[in-house]
PDB file of N, CA and C in Angstrom:
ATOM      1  N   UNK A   1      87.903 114.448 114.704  1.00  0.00           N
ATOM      2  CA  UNK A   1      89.256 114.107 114.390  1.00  0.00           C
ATOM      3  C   UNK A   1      90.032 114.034 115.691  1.00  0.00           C
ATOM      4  N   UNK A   2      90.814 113.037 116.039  1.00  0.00           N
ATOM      5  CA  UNK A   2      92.067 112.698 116.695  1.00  0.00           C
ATOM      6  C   UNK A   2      92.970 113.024 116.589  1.00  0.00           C
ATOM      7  N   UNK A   3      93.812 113.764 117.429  1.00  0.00           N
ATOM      8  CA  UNK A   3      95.052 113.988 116.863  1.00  0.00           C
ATOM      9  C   UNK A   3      95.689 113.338 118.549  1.00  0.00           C
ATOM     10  N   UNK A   4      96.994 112.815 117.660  1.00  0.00           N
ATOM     11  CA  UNK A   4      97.833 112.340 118.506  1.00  0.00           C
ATOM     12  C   UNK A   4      99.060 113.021 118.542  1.00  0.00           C
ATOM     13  N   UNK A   5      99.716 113.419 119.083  1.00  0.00           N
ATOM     14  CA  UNK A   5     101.088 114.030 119.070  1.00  0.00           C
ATOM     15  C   UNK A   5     102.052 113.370 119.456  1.00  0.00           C
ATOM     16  N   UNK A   6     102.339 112.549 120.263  1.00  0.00           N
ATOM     17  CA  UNK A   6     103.129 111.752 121.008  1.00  0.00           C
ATOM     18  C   UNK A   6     102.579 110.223 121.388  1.00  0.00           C
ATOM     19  N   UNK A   7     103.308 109.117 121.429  1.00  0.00           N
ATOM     20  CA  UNK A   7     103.134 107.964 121.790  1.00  0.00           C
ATOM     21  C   UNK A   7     102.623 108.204 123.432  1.00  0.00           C
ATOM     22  N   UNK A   8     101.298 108.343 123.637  1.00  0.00           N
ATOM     23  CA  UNK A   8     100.837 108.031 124.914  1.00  0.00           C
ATOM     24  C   UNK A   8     101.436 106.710 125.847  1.00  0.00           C
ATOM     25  N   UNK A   9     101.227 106.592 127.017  1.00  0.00           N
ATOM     26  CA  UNK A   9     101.444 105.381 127.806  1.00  0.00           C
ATOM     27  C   UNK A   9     100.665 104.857 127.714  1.00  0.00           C
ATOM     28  N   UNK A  10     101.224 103.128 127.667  1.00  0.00           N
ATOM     29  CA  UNK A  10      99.807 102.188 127.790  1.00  0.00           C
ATOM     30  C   UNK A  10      98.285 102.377 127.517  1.00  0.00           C
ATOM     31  N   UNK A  11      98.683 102.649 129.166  1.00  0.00           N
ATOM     32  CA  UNK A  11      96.944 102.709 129.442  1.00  0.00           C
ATOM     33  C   UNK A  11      96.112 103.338 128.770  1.00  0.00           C
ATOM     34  N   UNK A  12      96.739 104.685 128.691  1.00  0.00           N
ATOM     35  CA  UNK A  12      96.349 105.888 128.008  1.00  0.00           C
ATOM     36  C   UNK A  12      95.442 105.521 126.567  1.00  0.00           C
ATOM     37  N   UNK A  13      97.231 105.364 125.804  1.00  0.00           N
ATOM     38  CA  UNK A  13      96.855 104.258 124.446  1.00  0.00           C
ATOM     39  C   UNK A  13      95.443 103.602 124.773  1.00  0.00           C
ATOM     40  N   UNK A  14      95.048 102.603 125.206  1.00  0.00           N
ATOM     41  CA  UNK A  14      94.023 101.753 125.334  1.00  0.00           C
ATOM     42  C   UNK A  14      92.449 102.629 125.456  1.00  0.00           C
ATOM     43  N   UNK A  15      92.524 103.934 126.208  1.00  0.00           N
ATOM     44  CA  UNK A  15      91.665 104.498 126.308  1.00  0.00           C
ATOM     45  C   UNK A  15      91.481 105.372 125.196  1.00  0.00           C
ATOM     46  N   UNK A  16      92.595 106.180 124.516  1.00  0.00           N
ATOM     47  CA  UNK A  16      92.477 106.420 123.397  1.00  0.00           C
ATOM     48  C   UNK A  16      91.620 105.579 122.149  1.00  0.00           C
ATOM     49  N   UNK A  17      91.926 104.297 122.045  1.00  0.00           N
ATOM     50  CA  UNK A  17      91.794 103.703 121.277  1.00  0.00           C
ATOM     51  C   UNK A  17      89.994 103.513 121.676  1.00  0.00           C
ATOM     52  N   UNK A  18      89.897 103.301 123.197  1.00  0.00           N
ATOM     53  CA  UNK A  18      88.183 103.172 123.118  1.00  0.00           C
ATOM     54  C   UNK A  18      87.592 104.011 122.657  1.00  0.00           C
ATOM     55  N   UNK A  19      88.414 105.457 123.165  1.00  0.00           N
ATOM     56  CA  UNK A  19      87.275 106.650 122.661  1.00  0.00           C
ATOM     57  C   UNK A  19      87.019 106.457 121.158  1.00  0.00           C
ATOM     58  N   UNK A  20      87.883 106.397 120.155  1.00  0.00           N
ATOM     59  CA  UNK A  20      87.343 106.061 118.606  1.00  0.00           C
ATOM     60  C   UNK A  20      86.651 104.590 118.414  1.00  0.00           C
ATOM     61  N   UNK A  21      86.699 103.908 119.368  1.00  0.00           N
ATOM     62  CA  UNK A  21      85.666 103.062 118.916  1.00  0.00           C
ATOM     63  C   UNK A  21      84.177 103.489 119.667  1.00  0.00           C
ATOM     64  N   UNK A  22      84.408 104.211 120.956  1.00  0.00           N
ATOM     65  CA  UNK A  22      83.215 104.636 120.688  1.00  0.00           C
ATOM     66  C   UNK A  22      82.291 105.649 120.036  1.00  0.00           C
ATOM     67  N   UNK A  23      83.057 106.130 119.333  1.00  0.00           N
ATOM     68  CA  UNK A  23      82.814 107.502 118.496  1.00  0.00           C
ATOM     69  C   UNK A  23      82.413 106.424 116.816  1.00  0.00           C
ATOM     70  N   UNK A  24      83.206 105.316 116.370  1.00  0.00           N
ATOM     71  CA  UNK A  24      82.828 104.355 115.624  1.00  0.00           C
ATOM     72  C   UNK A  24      81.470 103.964 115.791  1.00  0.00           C
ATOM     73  N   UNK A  25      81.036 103.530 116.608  1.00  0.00           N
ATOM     74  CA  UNK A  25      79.873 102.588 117.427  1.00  0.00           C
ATOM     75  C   UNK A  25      78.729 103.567 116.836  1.00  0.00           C
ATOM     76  N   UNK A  26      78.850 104.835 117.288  1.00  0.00           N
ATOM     77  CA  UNK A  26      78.087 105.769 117.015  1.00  0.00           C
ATOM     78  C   UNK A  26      77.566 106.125 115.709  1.00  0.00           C
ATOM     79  N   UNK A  27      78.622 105.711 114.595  1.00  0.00           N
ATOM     80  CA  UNK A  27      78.422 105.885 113.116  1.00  0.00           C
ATOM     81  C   UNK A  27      78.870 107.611 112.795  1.00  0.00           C
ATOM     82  N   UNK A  28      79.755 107.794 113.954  1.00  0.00           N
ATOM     83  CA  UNK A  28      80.298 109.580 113.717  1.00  0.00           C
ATOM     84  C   UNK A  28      81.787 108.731 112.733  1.00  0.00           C
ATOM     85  N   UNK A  29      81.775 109.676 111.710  1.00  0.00           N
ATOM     86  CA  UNK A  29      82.907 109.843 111.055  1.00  0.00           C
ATOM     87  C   UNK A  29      84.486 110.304 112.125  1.00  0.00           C
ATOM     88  N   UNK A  30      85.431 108.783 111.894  1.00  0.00           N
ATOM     89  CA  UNK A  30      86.826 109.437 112.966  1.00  0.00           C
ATOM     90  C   UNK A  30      87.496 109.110 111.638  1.00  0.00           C
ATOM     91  N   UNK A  31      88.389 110.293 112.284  1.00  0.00           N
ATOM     92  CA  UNK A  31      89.533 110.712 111.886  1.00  0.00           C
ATOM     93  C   UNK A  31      90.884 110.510 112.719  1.00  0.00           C
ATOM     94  N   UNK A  32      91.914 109.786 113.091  1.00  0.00           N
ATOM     95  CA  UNK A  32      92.682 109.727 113.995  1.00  0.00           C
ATOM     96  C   UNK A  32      94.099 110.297 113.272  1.00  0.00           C
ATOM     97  N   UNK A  33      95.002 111.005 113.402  1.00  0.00           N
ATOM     98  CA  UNK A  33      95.643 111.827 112.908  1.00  0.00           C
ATOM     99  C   UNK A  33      97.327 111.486 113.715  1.00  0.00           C
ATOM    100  N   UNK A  34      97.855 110.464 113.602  1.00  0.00           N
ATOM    101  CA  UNK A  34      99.395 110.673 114.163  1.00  0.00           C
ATOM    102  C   UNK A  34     100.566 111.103 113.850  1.00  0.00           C
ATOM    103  N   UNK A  35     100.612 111.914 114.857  1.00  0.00           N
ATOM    104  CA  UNK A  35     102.130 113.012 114.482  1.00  0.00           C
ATOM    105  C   UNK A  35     103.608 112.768 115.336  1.00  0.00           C
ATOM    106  N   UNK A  36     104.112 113.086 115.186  1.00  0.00           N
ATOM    107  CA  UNK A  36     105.294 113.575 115.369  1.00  0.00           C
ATOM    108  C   UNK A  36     105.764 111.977 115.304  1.00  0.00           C
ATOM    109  N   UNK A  37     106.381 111.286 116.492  1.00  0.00           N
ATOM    110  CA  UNK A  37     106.394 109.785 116.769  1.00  0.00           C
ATOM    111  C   UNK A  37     105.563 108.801 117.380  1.00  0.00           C
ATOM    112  N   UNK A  38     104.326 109.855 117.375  1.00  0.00           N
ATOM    113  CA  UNK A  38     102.991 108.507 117.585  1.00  0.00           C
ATOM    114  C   UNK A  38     102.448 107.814 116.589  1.00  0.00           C
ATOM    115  N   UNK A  39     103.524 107.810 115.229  1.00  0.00           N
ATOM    116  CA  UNK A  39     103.322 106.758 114.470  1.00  0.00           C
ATOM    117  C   UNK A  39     103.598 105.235 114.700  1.00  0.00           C
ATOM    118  N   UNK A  40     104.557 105.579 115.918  1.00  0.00           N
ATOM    119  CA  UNK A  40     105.268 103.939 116.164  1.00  0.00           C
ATOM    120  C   UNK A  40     104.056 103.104 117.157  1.00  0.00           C
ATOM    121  N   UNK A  41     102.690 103.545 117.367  1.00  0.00           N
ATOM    122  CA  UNK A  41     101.377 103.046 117.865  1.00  0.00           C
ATOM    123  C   UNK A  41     100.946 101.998 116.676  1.00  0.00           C
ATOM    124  N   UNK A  42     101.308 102.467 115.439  1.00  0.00           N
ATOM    125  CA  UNK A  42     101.065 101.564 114.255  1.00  0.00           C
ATOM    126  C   UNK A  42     101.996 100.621 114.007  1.00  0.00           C
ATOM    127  N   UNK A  43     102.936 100.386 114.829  1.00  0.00           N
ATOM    128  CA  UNK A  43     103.763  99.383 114.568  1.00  0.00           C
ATOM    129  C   UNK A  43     104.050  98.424 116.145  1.00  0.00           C
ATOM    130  N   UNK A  44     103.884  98.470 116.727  1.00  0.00           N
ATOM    131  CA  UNK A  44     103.487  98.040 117.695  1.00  0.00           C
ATOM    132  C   UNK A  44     102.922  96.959 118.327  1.00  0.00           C
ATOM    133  N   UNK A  45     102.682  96.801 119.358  1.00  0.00           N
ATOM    134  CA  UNK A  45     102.100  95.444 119.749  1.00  0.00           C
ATOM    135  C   UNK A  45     101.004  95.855 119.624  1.00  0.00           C
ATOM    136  N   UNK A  46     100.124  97.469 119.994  1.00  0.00           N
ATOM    137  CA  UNK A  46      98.686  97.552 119.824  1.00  0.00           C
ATOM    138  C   UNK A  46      98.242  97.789 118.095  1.00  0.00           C
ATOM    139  N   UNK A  47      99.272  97.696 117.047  1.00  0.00           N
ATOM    140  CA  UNK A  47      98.901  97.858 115.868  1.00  0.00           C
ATOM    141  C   UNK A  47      97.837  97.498 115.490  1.00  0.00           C
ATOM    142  N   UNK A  48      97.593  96.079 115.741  1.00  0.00           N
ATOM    143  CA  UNK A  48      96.396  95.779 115.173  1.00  0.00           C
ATOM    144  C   UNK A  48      94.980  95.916 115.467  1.00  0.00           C
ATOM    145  N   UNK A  49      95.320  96.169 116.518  1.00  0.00           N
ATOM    146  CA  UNK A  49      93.615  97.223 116.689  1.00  0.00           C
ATOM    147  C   UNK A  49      93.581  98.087 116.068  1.00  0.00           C
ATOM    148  N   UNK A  50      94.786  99.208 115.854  1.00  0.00           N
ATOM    149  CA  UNK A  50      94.843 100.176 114.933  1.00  0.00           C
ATOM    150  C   UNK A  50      94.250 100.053 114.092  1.00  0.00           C
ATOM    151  N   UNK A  51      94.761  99.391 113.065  1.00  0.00           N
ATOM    152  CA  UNK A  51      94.693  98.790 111.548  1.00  0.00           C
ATOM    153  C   UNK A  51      93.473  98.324 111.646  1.00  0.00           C
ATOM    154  N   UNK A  52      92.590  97.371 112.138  1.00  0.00           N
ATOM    155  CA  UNK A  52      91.746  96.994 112.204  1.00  0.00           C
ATOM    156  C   UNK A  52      90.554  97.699 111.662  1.00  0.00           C
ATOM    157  N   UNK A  53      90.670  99.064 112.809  1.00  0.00           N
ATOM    158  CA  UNK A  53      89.998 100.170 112.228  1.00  0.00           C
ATOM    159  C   UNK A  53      89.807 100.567 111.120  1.00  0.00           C
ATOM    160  N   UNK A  54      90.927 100.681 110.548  1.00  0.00           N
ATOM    161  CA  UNK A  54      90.850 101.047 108.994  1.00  0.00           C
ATOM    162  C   UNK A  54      90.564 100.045 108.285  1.00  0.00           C
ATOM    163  N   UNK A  55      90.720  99.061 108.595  1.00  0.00           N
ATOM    164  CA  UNK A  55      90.609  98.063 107.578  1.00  0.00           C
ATOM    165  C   UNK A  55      88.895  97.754 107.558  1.00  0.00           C
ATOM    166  N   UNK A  56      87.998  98.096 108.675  1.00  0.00           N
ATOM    167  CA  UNK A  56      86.618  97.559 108.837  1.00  0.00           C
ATOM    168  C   UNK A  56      85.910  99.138 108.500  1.00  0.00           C
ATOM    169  N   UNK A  57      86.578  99.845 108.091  1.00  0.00           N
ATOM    170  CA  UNK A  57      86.070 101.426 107.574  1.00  0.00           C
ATOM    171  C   UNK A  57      85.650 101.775 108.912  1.00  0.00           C
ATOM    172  N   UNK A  58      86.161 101.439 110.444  1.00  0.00           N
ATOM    173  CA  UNK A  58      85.554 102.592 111.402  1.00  0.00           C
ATOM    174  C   UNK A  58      86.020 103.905 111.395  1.00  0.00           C
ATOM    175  N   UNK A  59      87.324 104.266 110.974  1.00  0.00           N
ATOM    176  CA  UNK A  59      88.157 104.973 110.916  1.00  0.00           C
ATOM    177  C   UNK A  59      89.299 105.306 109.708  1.00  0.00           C
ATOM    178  N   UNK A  60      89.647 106.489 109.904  1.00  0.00           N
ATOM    179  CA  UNK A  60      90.871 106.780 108.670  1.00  0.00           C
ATOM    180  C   UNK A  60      91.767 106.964 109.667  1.00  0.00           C
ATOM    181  N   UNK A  61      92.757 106.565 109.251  1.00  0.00           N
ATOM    182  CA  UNK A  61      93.943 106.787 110.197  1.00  0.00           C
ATOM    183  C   UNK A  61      95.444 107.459 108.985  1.00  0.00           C
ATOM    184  N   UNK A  62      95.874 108.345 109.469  1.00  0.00           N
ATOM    185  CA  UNK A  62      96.777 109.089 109.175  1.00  0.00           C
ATOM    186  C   UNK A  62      97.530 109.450 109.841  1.00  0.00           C
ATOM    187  N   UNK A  63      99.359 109.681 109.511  1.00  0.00           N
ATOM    188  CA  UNK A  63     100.301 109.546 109.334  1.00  0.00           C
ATOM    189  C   UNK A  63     100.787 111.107 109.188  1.00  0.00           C
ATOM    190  N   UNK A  64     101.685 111.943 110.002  1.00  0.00           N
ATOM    191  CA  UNK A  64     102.096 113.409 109.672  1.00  0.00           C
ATOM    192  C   UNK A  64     103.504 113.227 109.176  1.00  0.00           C
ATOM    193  N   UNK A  65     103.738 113.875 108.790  1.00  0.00           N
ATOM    194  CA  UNK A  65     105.469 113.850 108.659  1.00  0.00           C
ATOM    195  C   UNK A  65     105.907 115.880 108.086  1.00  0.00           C
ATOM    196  N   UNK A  66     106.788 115.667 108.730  1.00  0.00           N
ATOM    197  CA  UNK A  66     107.180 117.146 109.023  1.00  0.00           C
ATOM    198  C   UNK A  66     108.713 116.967 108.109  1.00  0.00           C
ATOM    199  N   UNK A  67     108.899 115.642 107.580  1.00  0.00           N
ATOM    200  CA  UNK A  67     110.215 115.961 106.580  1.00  0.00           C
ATOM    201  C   UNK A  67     109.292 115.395 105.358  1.00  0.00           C
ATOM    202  N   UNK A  68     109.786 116.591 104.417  1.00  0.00           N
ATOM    203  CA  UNK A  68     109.264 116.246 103.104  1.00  0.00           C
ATOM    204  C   UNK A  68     110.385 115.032 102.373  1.00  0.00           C
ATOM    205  N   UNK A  69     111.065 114.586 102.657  1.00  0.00           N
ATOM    206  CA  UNK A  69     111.805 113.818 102.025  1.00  0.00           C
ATOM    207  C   UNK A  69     111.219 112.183 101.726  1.00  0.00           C
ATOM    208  N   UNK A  70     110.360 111.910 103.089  1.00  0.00           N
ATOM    209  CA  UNK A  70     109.865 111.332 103.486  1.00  0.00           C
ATOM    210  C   UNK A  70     108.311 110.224 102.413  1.00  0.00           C
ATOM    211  N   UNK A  71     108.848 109.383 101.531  1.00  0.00           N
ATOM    212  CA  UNK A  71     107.697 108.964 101.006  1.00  0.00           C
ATOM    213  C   UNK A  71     106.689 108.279 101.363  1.00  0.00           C
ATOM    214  N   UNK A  72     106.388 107.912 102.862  1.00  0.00           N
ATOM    215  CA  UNK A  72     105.818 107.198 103.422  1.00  0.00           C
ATOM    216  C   UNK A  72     105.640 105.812 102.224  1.00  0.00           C
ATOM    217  N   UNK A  73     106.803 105.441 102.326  1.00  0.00           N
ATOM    218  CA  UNK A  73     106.731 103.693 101.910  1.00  0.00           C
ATOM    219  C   UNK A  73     106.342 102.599 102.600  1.00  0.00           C
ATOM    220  N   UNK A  74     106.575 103.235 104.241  1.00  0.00           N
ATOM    221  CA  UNK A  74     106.170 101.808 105.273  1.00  0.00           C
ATOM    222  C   UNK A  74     105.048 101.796 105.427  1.00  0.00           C
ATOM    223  N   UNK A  75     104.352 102.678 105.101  1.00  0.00           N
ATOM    224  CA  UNK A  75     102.797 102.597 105.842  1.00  0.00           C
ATOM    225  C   UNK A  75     102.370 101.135 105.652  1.00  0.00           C
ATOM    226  N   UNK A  76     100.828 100.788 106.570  1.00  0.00           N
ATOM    227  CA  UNK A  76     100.595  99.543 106.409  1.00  0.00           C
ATOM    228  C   UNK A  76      99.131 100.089 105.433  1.00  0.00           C
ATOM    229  N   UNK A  77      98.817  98.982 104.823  1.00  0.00           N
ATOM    230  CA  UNK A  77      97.980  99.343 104.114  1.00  0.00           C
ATOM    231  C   UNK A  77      96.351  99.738 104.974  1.00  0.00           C
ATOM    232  N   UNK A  78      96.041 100.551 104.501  1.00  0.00           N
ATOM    233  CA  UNK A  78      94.793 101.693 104.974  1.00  0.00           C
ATOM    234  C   UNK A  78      95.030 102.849 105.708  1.00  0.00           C
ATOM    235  N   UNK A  79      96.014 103.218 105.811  1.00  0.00           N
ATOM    236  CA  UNK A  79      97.266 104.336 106.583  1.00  0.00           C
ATOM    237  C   UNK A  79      97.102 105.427 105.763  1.00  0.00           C
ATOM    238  N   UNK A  80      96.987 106.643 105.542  1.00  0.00           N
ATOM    239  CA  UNK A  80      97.517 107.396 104.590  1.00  0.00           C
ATOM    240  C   UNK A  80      98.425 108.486 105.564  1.00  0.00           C
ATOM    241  N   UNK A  81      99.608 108.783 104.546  1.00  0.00           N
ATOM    242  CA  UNK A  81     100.825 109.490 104.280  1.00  0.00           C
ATOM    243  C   UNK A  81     100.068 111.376 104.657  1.00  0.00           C
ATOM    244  N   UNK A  82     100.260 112.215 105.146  1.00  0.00           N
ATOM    245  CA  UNK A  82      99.984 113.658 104.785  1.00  0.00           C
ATOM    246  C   UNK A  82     101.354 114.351 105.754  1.00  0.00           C
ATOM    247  N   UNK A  83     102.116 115.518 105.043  1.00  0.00           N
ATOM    248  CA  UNK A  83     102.596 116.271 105.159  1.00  0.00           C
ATOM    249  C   UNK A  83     102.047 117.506 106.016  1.00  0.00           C
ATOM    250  N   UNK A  84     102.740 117.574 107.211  1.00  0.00           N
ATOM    251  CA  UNK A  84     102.161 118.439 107.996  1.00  0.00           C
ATOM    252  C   UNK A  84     101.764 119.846 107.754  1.00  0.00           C
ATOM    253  N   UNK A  85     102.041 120.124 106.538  1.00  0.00           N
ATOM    254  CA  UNK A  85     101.406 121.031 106.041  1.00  0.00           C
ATOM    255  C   UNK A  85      99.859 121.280 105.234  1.00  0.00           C
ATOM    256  N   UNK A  86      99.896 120.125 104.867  1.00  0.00           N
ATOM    257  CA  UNK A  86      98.535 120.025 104.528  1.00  0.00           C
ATOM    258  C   UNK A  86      97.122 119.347 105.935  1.00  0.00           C
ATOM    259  N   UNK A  87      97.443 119.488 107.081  1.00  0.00           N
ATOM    260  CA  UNK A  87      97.325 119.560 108.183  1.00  0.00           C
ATOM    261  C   UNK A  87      95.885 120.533 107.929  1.00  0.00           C
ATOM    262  N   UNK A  88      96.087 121.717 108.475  1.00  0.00           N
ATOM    263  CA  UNK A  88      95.228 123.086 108.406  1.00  0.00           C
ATOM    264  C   UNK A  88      94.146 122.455 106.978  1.00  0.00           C
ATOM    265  N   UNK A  89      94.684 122.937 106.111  1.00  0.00           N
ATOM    266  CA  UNK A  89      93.817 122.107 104.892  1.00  0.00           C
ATOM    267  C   UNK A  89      92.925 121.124 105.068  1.00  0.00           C
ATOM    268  N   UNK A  90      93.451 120.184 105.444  1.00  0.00           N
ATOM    269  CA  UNK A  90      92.261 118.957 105.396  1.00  0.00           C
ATOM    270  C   UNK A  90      91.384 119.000 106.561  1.00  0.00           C
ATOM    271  N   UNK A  91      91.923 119.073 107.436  1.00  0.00           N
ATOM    272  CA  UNK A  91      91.005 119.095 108.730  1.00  0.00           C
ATOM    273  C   UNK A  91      90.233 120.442 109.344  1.00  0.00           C
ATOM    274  N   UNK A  92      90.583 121.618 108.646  1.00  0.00           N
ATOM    275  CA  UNK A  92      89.832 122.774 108.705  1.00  0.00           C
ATOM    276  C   UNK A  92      88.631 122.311 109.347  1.00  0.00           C
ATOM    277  N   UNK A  93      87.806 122.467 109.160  1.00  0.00           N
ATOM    278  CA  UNK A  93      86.167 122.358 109.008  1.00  0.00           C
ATOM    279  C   UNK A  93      85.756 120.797 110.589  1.00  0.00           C
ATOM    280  N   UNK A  94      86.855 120.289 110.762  1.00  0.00           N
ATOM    281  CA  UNK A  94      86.388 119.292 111.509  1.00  0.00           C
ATOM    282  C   UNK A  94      87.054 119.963 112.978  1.00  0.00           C
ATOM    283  N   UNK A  95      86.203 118.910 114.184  1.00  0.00           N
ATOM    284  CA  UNK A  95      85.842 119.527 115.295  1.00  0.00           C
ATOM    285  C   UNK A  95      87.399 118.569 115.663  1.00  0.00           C
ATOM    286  N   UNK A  96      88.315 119.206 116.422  1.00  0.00           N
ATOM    287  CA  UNK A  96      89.377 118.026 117.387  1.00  0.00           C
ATOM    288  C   UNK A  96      89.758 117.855 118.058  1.00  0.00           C
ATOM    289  N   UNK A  97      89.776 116.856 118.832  1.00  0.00           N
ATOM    290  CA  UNK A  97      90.318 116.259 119.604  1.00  0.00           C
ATOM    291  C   UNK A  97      91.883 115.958 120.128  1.00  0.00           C
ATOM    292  N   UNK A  98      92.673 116.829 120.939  1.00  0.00           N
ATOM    293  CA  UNK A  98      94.167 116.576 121.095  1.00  0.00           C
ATOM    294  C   UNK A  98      94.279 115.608 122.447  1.00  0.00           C
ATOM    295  N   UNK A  99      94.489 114.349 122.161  1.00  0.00           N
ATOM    296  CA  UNK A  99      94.936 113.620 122.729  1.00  0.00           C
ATOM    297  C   UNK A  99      96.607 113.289 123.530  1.00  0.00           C
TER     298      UNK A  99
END
């Protein structure tokens, strides 16, 4: 699992993005996890590599949100929505990566 906390720079971004494809390549299960405002990576000019991911099953990509008010309506489709509380919960058991 990936976790992102913050909108990296560029470059960064780009290398980020290789490491899950090469962790893809491999046939290891990713998990990429964006929090706080490194959701705006999904909206973006690099979105569609993002999305891509999810959309070709290399990856799950997820969405934190720390206000429950929050219905995650924008997501793009293959995105999922989780409440930073259910954080600990789901990803227990997996090994991660803080980017």
């Amino acid at each position: 699992m990936v976790s992102i906390p913050a909108p990296p720079p560029q470059r960064e971004a780009r290398e980020l993005l290789e490491l899950v494809l090469a962790a893809a390549s491999l046939d290891l299960p990713v998990e990429v996890v964006f929090e706080n405002n490194a959701a705006s990576l999904l909206s973006g000019p690099a979105a569609g590599a993002w999305l891509q991911l999810a959309e070709q099953g290399l990856a799950s990509l997820f969405v934190v949100s720390t206000d429950d008010s929050d219905p995650f309506d924008s997501l793009a489709p293959g995105v999922t929505g989780l409440a930073a509380a259910e954080l600990p919960l789901r990803f227990a058991q997996r090994t991660w990566i803080r980017a």
